[in-house]
Protein backbone atom coordinates (compact mmCIF):
# COMPACT_ATOMS: atom_id res chain seq x y z
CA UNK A 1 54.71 -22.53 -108.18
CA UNK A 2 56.76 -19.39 -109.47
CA UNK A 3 54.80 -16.98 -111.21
CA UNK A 4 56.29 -14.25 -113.59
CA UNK A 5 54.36 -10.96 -112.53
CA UNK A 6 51.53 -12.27 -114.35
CA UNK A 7 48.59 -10.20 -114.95
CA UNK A 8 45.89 -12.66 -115.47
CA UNK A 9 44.23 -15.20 -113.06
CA UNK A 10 47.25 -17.50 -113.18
CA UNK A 11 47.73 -17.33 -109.94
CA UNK A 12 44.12 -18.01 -108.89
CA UNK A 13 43.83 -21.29 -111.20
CA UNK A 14 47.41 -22.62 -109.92
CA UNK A 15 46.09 -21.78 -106.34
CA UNK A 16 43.11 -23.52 -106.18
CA UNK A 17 44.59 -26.63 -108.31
CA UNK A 18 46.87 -26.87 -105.57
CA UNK A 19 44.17 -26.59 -103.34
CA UNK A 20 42.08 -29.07 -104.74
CA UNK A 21 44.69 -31.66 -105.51
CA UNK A 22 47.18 -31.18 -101.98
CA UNK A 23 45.11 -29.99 -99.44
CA UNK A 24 42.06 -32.43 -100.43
CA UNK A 25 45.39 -34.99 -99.52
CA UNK A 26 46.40 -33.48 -96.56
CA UNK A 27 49.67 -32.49 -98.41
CA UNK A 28 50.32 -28.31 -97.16
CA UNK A 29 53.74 -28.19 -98.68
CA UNK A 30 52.96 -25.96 -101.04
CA UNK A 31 53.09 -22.09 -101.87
CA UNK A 32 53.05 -19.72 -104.65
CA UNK A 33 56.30 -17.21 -104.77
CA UNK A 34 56.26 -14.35 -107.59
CA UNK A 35 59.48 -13.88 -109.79
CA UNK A 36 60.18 -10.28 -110.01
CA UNK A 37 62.65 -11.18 -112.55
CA UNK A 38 59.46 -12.52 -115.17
CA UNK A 39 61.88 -14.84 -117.01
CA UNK A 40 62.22 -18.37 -116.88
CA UNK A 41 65.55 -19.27 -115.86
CA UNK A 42 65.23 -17.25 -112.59
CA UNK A 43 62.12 -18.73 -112.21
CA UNK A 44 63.38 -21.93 -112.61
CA UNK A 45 66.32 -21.69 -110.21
CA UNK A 46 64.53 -20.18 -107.51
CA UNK A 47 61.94 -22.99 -107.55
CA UNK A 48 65.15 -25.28 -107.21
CA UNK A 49 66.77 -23.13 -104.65
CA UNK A 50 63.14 -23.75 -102.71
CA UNK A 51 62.55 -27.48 -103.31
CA UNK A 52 63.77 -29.65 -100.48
CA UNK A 53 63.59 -33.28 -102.44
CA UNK A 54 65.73 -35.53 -104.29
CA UNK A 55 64.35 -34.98 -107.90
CA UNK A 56 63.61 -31.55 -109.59
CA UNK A 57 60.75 -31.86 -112.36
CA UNK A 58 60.55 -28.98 -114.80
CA UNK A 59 56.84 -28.66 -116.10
CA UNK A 60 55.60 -25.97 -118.50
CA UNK A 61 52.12 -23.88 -118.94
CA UNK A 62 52.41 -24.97 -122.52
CA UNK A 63 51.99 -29.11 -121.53
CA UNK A 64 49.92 -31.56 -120.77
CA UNK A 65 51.65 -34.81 -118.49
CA UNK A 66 50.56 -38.49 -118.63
CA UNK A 67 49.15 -39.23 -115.31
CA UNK A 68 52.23 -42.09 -115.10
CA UNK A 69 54.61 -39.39 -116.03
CA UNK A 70 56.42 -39.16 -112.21
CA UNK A 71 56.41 -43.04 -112.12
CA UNK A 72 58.17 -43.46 -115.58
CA UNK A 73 60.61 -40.67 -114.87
CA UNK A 74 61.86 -42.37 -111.55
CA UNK A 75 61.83 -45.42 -112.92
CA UNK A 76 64.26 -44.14 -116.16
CA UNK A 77 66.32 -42.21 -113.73
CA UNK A 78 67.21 -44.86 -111.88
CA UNK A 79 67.52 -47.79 -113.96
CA UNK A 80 69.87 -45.69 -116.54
CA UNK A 81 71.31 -43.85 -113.82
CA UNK A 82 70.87 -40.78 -115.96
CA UNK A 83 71.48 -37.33 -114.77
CA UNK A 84 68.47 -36.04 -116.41
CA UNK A 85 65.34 -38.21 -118.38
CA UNK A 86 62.65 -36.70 -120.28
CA UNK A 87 60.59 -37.97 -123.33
CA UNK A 88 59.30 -37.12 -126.66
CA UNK A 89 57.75 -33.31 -127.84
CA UNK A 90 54.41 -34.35 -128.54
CA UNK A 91 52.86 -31.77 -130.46
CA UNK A 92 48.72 -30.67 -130.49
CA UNK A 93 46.74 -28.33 -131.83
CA UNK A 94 43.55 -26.71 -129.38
CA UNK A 95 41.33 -24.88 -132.37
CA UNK A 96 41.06 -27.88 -134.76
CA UNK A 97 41.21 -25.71 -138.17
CA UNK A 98 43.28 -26.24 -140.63
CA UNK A 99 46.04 -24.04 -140.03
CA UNK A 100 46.85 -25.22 -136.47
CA UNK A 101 46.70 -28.95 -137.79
CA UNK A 102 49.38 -27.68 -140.55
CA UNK A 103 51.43 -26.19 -137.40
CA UNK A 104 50.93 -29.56 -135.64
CA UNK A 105 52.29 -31.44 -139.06
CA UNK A 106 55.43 -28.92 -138.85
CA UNK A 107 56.69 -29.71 -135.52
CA UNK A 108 56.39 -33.86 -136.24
CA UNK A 109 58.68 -33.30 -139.28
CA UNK A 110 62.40 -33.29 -139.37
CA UNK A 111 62.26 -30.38 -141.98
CA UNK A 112 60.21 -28.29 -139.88
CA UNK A 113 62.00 -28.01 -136.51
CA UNK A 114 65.05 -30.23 -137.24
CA UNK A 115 66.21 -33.65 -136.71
CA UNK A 116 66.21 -33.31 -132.91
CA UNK A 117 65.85 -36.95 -131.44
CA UNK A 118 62.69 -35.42 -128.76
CA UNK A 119 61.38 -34.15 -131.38
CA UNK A 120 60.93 -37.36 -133.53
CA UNK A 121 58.39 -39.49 -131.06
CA UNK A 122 59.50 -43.01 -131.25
CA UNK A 123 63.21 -42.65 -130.38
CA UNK A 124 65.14 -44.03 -126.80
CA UNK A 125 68.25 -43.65 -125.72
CA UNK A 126 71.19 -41.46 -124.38
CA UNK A 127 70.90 -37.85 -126.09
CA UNK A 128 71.43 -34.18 -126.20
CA UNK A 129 68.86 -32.51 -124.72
CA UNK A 130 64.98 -33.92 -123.66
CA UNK A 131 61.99 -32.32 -123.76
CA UNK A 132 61.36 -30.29 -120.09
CA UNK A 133 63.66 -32.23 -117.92
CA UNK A 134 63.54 -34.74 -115.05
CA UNK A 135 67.17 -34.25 -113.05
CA UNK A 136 68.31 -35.27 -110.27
CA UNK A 137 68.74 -32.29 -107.30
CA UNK A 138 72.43 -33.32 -107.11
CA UNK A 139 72.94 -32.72 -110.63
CA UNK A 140 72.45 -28.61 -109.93
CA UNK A 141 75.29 -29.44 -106.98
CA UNK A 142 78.11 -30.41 -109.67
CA UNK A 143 77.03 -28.56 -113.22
CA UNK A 144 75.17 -25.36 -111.45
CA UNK A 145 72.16 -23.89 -112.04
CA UNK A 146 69.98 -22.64 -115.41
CA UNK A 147 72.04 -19.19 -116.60
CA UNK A 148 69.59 -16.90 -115.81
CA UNK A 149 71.54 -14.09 -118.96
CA UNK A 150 69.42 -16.91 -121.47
CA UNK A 151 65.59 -16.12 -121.34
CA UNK A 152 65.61 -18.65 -123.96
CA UNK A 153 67.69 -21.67 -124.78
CA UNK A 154 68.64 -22.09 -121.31
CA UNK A 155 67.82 -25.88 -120.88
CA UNK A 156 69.54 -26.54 -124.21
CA UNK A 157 72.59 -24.54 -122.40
CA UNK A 158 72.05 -26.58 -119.04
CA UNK A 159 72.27 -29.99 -120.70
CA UNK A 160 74.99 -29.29 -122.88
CA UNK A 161 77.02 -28.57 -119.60
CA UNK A 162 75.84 -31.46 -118.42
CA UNK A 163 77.00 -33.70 -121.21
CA UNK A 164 80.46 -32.01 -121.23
CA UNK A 165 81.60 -31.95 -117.84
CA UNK A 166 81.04 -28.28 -117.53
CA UNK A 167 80.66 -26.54 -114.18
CA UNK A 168 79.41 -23.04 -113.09
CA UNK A 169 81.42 -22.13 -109.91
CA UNK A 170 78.59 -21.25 -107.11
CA UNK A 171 78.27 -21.53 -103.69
CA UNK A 172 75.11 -23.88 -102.09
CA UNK A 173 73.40 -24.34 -98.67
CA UNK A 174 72.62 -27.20 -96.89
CA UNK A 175 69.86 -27.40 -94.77
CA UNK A 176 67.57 -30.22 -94.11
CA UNK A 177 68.93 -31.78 -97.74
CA UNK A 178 67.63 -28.61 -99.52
CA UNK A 179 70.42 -27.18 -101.83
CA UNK A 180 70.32 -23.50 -101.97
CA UNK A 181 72.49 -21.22 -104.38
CA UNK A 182 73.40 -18.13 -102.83
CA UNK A 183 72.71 -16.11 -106.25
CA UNK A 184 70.29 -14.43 -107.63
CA UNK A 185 70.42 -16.48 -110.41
CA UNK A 186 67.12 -17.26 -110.75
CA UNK A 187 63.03 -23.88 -112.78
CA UNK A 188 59.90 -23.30 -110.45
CA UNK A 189 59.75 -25.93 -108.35
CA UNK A 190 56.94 -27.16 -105.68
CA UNK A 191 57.49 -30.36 -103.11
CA UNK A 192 54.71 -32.35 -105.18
CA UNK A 193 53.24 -35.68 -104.04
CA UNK A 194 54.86 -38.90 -106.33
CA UNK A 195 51.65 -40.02 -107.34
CA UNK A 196 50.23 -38.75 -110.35
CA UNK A 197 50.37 -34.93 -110.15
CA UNK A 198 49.75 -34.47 -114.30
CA UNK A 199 47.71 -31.04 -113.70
CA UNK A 200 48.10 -28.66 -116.52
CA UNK A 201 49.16 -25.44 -115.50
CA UNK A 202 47.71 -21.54 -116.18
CA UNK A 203 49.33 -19.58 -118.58
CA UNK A 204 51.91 -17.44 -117.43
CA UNK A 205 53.17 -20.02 -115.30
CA UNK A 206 56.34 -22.25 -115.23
CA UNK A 207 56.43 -24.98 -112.67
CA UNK A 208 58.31 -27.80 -111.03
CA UNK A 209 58.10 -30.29 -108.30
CA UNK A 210 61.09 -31.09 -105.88
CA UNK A 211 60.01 -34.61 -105.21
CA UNK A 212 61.20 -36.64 -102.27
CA UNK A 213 62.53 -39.97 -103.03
CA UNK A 214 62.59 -43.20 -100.57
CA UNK A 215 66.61 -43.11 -100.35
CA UNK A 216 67.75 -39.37 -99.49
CA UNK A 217 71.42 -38.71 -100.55
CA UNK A 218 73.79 -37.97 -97.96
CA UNK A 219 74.23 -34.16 -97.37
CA UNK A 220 78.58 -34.63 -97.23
CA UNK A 221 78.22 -36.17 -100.61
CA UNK A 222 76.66 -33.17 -102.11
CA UNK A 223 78.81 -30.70 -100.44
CA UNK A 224 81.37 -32.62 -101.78
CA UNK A 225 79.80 -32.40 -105.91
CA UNK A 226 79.49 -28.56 -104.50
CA UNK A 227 82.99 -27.92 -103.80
CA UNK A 228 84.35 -29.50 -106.44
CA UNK A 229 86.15 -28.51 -109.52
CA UNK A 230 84.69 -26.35 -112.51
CA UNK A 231 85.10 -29.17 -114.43
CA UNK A 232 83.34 -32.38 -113.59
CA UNK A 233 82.74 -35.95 -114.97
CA UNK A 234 80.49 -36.02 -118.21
CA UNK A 235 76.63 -36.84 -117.06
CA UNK A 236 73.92 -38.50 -119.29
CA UNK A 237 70.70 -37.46 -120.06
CA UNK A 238 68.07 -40.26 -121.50
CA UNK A 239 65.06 -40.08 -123.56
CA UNK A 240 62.19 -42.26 -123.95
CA UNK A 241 58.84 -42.38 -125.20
CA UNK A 242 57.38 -44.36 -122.47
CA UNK A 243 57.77 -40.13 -120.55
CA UNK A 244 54.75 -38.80 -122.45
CA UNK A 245 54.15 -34.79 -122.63
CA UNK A 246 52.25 -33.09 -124.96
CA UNK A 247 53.21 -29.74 -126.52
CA UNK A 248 50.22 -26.95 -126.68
CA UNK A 249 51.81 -25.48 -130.35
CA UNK A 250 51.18 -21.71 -131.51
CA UNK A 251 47.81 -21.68 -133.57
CA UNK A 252 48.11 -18.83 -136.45
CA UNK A 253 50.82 -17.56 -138.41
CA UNK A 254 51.41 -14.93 -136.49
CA UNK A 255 52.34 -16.19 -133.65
CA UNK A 256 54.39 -18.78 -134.89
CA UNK A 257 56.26 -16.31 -136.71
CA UNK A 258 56.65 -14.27 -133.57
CA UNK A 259 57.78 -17.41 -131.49
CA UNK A 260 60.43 -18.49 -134.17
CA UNK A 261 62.29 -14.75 -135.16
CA UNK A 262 63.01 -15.06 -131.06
CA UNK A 263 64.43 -18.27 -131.02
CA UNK A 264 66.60 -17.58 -133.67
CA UNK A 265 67.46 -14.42 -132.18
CA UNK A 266 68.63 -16.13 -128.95
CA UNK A 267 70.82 -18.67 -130.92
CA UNK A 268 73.31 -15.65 -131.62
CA UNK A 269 73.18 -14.66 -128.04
CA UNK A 270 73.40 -18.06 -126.58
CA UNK A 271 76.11 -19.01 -128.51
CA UNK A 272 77.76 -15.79 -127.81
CA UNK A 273 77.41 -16.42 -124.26
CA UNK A 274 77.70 -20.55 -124.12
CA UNK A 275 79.82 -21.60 -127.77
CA UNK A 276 79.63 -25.12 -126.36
CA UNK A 277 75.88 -25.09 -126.30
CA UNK A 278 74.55 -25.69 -129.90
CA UNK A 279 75.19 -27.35 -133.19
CA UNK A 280 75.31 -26.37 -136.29
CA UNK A 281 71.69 -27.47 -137.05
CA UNK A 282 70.93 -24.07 -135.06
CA UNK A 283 72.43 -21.80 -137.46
CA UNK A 284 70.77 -23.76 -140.78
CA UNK A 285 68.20 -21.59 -140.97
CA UNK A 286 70.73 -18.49 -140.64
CA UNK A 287 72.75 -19.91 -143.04
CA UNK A 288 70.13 -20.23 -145.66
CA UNK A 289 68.24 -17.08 -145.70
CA UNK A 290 71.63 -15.53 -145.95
CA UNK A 291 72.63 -17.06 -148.96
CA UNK A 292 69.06 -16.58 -150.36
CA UNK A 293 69.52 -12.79 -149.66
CA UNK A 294 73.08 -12.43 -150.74
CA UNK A 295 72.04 -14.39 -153.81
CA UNK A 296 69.53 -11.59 -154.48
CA UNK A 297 71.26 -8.73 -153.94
CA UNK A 298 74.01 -9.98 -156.47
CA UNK A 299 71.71 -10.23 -158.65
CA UNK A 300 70.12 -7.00 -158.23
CA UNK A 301 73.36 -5.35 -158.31
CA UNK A 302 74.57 -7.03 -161.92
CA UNK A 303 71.03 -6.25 -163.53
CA UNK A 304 71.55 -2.62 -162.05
CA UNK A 305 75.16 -2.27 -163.38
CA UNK A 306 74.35 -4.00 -166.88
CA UNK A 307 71.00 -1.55 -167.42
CA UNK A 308 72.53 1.32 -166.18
CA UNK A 309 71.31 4.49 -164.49
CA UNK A 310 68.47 4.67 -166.21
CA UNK A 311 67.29 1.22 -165.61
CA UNK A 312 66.98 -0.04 -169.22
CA UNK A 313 69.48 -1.46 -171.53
CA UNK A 314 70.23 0.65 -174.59
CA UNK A 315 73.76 0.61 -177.30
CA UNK A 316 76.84 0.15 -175.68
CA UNK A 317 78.52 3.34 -174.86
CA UNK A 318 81.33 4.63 -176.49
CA UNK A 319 83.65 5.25 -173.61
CA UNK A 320 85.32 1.68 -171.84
CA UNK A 321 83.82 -0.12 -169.15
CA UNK A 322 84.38 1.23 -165.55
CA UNK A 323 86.99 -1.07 -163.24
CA UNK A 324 84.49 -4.27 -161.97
CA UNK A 325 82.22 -3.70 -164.53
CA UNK A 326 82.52 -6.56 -166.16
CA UNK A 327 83.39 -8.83 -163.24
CA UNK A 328 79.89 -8.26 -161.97
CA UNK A 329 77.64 -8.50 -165.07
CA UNK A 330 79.58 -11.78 -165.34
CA UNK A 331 78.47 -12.67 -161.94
CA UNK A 332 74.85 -11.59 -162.32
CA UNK A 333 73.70 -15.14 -164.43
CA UNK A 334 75.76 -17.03 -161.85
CA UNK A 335 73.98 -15.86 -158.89
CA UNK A 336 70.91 -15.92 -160.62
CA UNK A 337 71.64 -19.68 -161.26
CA UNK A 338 72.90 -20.56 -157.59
CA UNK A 339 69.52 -18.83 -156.40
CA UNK A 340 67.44 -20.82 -158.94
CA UNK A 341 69.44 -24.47 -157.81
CA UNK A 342 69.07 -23.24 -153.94
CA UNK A 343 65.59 -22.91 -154.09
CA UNK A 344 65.00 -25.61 -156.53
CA UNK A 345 66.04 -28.05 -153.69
CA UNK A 346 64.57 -26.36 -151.12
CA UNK A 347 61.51 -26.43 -152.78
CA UNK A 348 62.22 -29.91 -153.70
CA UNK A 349 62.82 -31.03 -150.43
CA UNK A 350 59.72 -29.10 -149.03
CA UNK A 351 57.64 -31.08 -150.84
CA UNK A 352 58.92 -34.94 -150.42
CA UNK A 353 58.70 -34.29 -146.33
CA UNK A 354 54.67 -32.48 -146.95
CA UNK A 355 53.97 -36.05 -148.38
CA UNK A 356 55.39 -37.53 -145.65
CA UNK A 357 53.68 -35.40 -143.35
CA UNK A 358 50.17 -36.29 -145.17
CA UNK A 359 50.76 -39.95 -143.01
CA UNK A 360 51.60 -38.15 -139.60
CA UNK A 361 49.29 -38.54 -136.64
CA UNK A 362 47.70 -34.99 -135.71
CA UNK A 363 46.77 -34.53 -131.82
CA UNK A 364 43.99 -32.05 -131.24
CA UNK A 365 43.12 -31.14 -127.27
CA UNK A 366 39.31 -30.80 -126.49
CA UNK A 367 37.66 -30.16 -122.66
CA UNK A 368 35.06 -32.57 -122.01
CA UNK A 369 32.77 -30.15 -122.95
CA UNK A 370 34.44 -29.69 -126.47
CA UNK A 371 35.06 -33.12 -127.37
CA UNK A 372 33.79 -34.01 -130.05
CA UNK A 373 31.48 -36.74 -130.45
CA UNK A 374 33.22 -39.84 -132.30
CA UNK A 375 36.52 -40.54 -132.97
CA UNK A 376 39.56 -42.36 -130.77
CA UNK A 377 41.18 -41.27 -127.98
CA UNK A 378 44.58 -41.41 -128.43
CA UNK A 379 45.78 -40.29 -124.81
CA UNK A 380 47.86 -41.94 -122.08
CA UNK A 381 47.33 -45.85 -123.24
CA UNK A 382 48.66 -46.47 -119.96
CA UNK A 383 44.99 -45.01 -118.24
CA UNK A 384 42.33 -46.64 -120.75
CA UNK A 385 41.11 -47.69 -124.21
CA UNK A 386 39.96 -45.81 -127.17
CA UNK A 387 37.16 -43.86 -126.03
CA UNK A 388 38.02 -42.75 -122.27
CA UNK A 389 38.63 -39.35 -120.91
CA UNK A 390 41.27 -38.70 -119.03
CA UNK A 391 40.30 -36.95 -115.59
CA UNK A 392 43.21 -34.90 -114.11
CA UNK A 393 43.81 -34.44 -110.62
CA UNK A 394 42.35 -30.93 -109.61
CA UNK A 395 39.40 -31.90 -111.45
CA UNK A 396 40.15 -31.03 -114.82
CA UNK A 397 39.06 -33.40 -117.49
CA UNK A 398 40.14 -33.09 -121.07
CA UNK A 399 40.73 -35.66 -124.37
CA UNK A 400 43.67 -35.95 -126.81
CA UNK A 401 42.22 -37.13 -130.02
CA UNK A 402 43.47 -37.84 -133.88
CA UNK A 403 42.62 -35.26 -135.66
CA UNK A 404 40.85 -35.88 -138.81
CA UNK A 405 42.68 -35.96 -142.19
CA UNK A 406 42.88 -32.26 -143.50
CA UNK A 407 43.78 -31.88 -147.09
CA UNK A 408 43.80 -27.87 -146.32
CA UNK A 409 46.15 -28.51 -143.59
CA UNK A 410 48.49 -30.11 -146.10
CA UNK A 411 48.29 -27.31 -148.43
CA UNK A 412 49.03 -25.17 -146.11
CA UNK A 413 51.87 -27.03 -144.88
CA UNK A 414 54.29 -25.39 -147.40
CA UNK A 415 53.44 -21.81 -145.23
CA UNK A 416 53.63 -22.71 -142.02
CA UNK A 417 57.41 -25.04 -143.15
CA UNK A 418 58.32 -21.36 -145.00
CA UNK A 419 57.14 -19.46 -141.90
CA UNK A 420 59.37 -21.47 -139.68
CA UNK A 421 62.53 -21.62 -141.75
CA UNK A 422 62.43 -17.54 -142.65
CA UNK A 423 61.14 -16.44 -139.10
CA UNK A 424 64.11 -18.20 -137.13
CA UNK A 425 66.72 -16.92 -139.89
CA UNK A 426 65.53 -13.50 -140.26
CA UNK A 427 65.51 -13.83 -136.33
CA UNK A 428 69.37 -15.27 -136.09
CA UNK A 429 70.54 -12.53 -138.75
CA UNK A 430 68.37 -9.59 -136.12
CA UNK A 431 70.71 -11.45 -133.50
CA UNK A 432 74.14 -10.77 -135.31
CA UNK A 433 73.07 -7.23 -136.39
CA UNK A 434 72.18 -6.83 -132.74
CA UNK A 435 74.42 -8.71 -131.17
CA UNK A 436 77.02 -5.98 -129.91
CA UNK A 437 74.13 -3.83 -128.49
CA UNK A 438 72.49 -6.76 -126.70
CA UNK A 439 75.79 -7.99 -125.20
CA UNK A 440 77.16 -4.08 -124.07
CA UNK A 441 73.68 -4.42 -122.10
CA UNK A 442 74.56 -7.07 -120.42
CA UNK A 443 77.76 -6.12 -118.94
CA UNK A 444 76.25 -3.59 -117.50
């Protein structure tokens, strides 16, 4: 377990679900190693650099796992000899109110988050990226490690590479089939028992398990992926929903609008640093508020120039226009009309995918405790029928159940789809303004 410097009691939750669930097994390899470094990607590759098995399972502090979630991921990995499996985004809410169901109904839809196939539930088959990642340890041997420069995006980056062929040049140990990178290039990984380690982990905390499989690869063959070439044979990466994961989403406004400016912040930067990393389906966002705001300030500038100074319209003066003049009082209706058609559709569109989003399945997360009395369990089918908690090794026991029907969640759905879309854009046009700044840093 890698832990970022955190201030809370991560570190004594994780520790004593450890405890509970490895030692109570016998199982003592285990530890807890801090990440000066606080970001992910470090995390993340020092956890890799640790692990000693066959597989590398990234986990998050934001998920929940299905208890068969190690036993479907093998079981892809090797029957589509993938280079990385993974399954479905899963969203759910933990407050139950209205405007963390509406945040729930915004990551299901394509015109919230995008038409990303993990994010759409019911899709299988060879893709682009998964949802956290099930690799094999050999896979880190030929394509390299997470780049630690990308404290976000960096999985996005890693599969991309992946898909392509792409190769960082790095330098590995072998010892007792444990791949180390001698770099400080920082997923946080633990040697995790195979059987059913679905634990939810403390805030603060990234983790991973390096699982050890029945058939160990042969320590010449991954020298051999090490040594290569910085360009190497395209891998695949394969998505199913039989991998469940659920997604903890961000419960006010706030904080989704927080979460989003950042990510579309760190599309600039990532594809400053990685071009071959994202599609254009990043930059949508960017490219619509810009227009929007262009739009506006045409307009503004034409109703300036045709009032005047003074800011009202009076006779037309005597003397002849100024150069331009004319050119942009023509352009003022125009812009005004492109505005009016661009938001028309948006608008439009907005509310054809809020119906659609009035038949989505919300997810809400109780404790035991909390659960509410009633209702259908709608967790793991592959543990028990509608009705049954799910107990988690470690001791933790918690239910996934449909949320009820919320017509104040789908009123607010318009928000939370216009909180997404202007957050990440405002966020990617921060990026370019900051862009040269950010990347002078990084030289350094």
């Amino acid at each position: 377990m890698i832990d970022g410097n955190s201030v809370d009691n991560t570190k004594e939750v994780a520790g004593n679900c450890l405890k509970n669930n490895l030692l109570a097994k016998n199982l003592k390899h285990w530890e807890i190693i801090d990440n000066p470094h606080k970001t992910a990607p470090y995390g993340m590759n020092i956890g890799i650099n640790k692990a000693k098995g066959d597989y590398i399972l990234i986990l998050s502090g934001h998920s929940l796992i299905a208890p068969d979630y190690l036993t479907q991921c093998i079981k892809t990995i090797k029957d589509k000899d993938a280079d990385n499996v993974g399954g479905p985004a899963i969203p759910i809410d933990l407050k139950n109110d209205s405007i963390a169901r509406a945040i729930s109904m915004a990551h299901l839809s394509p015109f919230g988050l995008g038409g990303g196939a993990f994010r759409l539930g019911d899709f299988e088959g060879y893709v682009d990226t998964v949802y956290l990642g099930f690799y094999k340890k050999e896979t880190f041997a030929r394509y390299g490690l997470y780049d630690a420069r990308l404290t976000r995006n960096q999985d996005i980056e890693l599969n991309s590479r992946i898909r392509r062929g792409i190769k960082f040049i790095s330098n590995f140990k072998f010892q007792n089939s444990e791949i180390e990178r001698e770099s400080n290039l920082g997923v946080s990984a633990a040697l995790c028992e195979e059987k059913e380690p679905g634990f939810p982990i403390g805030s603060g905390m990234t983790g991973g398990c390096g699982i050890k499989s029945e058939k160990t690869e042969k320590e010449s063959n991954l020298r051999k992926s090490a040594q290569s070439a910085d360009r190497e044979a395209p891998g695949k990466i394969y998505l199913t929903p039989k991998i469940k994961s659920y997604y903890y989403c961000r419960n006010t406004l706030s904080g989704l609008w927080s979460q989003n400016f950042k990510n579309g912040q760190w599309v600039v930067y990532t594809k400053y640093i990685a071009p071959y990393a994202l599609s254009l389906r990043h930059f949508i966002p960017l490219i619509f508020v810009s227009t929007i705001l262009l739009l506006i300030m045409a307009s503004l500038i034409s109703l300036k120039s045709s009032t005047g100074s003074t800011g009202f319209s009076g006779p037309t003066p005597p003397y002849p226009p100024r150069s331009g003049e004319g050119l942009v009082n023509g352009f003022g209706p125009i812009a005004l009309l492109l505005l009016a058609l661009v938001l028309g559709a948006y608008f439009g569109a907005m509310l054809y995918f809020v119906g659609r989003a009035g038949r989505s399945v919300q997810r809400t997360a109780y404790s035991k405790q909390g659960a509410a009395k009633g209702g259908v369990v709608k967790t793991f089918e592959t543990v028990g029928g509608p009705g049954e908690t799910n107990k988690q090794p470690g001791g933790s026991e918690f239910v996934i159940r449909n949320s009820s029907f919320s017509f104040g969640s789908l009123l607010l759905l318009p928000i939370v789809f216009m909180t997404l879309h202007f957050s990440y854009g405002l966020g990617s046009l921060w990026g370019l303004i900051s862009l040269p700044c950010w990347a002078a840093r990084k030289k350094r």
